[in-house]
C-alpha atoms as a PDB file:
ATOM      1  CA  UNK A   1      -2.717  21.884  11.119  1.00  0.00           C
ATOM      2  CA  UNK A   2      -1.344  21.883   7.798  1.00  0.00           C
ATOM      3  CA  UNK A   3      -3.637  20.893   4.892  1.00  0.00           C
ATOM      4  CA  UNK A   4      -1.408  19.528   1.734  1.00  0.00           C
ATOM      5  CA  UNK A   5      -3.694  19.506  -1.431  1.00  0.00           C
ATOM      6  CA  UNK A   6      -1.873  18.214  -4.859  1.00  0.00           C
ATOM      7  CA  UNK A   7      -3.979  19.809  -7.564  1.00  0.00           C
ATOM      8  CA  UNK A   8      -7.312  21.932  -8.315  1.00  0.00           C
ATOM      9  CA  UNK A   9     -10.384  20.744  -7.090  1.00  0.00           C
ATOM     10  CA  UNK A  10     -12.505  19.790  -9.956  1.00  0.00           C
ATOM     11  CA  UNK A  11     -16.648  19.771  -9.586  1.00  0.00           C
ATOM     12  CA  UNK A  12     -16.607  16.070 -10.385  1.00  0.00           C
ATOM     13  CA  UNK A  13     -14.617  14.879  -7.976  1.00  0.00           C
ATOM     14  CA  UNK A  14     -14.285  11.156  -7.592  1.00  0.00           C
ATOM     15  CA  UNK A  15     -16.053   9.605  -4.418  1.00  0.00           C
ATOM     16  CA  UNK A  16     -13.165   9.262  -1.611  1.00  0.00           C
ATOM     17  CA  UNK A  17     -12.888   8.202   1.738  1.00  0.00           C
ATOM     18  CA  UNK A  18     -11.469  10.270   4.405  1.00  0.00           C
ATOM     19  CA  UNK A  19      -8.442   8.006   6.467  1.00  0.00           C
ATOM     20  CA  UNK A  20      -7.211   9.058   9.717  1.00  0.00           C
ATOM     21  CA  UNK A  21      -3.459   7.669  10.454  1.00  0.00           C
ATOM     22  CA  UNK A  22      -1.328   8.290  13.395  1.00  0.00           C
ATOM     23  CA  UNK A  23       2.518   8.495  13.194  1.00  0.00           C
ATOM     24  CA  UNK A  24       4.195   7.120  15.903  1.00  0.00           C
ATOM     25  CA  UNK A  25       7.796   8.832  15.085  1.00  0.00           C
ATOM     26  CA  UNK A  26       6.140  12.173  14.466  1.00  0.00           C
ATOM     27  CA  UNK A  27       3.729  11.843  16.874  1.00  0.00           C
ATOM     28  CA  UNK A  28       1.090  13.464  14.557  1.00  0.00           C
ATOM     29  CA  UNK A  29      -2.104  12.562  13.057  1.00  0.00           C
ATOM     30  CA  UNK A  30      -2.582  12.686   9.174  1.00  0.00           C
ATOM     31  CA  UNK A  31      -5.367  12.987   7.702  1.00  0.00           C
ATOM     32  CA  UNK A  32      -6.276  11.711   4.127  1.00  0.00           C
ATOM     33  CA  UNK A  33      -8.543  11.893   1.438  1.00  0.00           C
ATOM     34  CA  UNK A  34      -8.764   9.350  -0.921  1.00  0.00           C
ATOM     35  CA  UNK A  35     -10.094   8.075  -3.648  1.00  0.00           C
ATOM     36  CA  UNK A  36     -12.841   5.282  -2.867  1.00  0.00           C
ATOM     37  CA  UNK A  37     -11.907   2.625  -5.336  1.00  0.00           C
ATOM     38  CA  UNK A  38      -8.297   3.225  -4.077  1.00  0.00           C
ATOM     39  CA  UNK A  39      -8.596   1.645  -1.330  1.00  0.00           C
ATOM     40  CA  UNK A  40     -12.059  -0.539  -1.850  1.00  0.00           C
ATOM     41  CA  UNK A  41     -10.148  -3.575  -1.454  1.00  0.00           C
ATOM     42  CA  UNK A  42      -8.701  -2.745   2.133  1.00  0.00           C
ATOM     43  CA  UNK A  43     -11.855  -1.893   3.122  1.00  0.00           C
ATOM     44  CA  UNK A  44     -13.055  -5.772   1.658  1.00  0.00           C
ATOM     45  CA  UNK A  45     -10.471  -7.115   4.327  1.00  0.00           C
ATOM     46  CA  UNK A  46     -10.645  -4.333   7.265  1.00  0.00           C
ATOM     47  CA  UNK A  47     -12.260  -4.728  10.569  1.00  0.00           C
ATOM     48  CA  UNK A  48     -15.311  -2.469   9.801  1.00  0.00           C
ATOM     49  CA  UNK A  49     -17.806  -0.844  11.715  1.00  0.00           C
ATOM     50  CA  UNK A  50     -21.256   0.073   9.860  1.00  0.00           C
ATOM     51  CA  UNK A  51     -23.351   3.372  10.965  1.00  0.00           C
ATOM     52  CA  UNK A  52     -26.494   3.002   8.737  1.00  0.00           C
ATOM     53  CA  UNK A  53     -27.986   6.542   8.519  1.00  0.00           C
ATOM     54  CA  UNK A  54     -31.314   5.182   8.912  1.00  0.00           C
ATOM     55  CA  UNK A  55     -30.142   3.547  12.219  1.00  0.00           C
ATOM     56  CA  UNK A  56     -29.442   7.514  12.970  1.00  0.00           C
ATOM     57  CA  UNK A  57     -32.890   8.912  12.272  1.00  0.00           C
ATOM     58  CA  UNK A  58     -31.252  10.029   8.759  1.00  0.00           C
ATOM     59  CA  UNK A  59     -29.165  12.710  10.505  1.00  0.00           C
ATOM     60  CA  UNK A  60     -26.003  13.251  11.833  1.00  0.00           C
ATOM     61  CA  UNK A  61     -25.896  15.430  14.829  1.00  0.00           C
ATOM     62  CA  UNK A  62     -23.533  16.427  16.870  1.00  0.00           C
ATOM     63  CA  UNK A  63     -23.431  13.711  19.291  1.00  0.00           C
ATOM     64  CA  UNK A  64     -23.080  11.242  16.283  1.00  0.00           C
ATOM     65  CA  UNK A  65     -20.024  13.095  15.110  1.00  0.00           C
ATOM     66  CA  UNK A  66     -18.829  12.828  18.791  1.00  0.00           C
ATOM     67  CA  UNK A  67     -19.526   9.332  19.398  1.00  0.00           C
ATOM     68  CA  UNK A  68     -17.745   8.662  15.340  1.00  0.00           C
ATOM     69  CA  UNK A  69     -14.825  10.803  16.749  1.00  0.00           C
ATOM     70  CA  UNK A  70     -14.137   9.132  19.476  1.00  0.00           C
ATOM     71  CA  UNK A  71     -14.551   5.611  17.930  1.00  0.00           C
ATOM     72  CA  UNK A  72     -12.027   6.360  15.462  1.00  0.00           C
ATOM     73  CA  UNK A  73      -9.228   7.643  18.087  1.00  0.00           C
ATOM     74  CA  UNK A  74     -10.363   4.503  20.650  1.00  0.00           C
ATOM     75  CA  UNK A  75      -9.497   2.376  17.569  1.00  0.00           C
ATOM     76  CA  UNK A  76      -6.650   4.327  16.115  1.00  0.00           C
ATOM     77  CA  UNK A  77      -5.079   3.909  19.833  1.00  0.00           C
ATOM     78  CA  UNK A  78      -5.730   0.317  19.990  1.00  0.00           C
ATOM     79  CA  UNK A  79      -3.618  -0.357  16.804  1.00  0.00           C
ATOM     80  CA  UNK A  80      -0.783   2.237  17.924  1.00  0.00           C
ATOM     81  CA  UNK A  81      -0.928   1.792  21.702  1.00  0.00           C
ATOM     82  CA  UNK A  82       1.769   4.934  21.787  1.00  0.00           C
ATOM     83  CA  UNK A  83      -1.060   7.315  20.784  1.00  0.00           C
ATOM     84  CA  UNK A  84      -3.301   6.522  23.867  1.00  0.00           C
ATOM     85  CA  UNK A  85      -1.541   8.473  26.281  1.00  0.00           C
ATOM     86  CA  UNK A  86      -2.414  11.496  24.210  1.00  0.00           C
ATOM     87  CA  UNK A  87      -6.065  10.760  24.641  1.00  0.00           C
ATOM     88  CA  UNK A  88      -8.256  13.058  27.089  1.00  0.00           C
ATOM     89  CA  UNK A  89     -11.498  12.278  26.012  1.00  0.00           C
ATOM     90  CA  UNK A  90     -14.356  10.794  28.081  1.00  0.00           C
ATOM     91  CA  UNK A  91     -15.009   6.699  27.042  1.00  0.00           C
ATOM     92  CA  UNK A  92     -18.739   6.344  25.311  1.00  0.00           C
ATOM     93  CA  UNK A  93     -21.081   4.127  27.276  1.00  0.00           C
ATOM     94  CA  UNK A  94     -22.127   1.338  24.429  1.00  0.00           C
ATOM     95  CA  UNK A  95     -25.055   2.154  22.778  1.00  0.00           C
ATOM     96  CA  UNK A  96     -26.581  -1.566  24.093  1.00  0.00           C
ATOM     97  CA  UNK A  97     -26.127  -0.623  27.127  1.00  0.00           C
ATOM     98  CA  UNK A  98     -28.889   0.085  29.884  1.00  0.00           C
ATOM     99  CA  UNK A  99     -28.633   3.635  31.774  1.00  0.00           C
ATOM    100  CA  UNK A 100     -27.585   3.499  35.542  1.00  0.00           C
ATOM    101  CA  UNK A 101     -30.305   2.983  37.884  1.00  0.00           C
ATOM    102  CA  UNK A 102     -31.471   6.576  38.975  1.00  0.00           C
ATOM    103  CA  UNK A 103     -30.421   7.229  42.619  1.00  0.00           C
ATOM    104  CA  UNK A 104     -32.953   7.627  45.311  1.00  0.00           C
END
C-alpha cells in the first residue's frame, strides 16, 4: 500500500470524506480523501446508505467496522462485477433478519 499525500497537513483541515474506488485495469483499490463539499453534490444524487450512530449505541466497534467493510466491497463489487472474484469474505446476515432456529 502506497499512501500519496499532496501537501502538509494543516490542524484545520477541511471536513472530507474518505472514497474507496476500484480499478478494473490495475486491478487495485484506491483510496481517497476528499474534501466534503467536493463532492456534496454526488453524494445529493448517490445511492446512499445511512448508519446513524445513535442506531449504534453511539459507538463503533469492531463488528460495525466489519459489517461497514464489507458493505462497501459487496457494493464496490456490484458496480465493478470484475472485483468480486477477489472477494473472500464471509456475506453479513441482514441486520432484519431473525437468527436460525437453535437445533435440538
Amino acid at each position: 500500500m502506497r499512501i500519496k499525500a499532496r501537501g502538509s497537513i494543516s490542524p484545520t483541515l477541511p471536513i472530507r470524506s474518505f472514497v474507496v474506488s476500484y480499478d478494473e485495469e490495475e486491478e487495485k483499490l484506491v483510496v481517497c480523501a476528499v474534501n466534503r463539499a467536493d463532492i456534496d453534490p454526488f453524494i445529493a444524487g448517490a445511492l446512499k446508505a445511512e448508519w446513524p450512530l445513535s442506531s449504534m449505541e453511539n459507538q463503533i466497534d469492531d463488528k460495525i467496522a466489519r459489517r461497514l467493510g464489507i458493505t462497501a466491497f459487496e457494493v464496490l463489487a456490484l458496480y465493478n462485477p470484475s472485483l468480486k472474484q477477489h472477494l473472500r469474505i464471509t456475506p453479513l446476515e441482514p441486520l432484519d433478519q431473525p437468527p436460525p432456529p437453535e437445533s435440538k
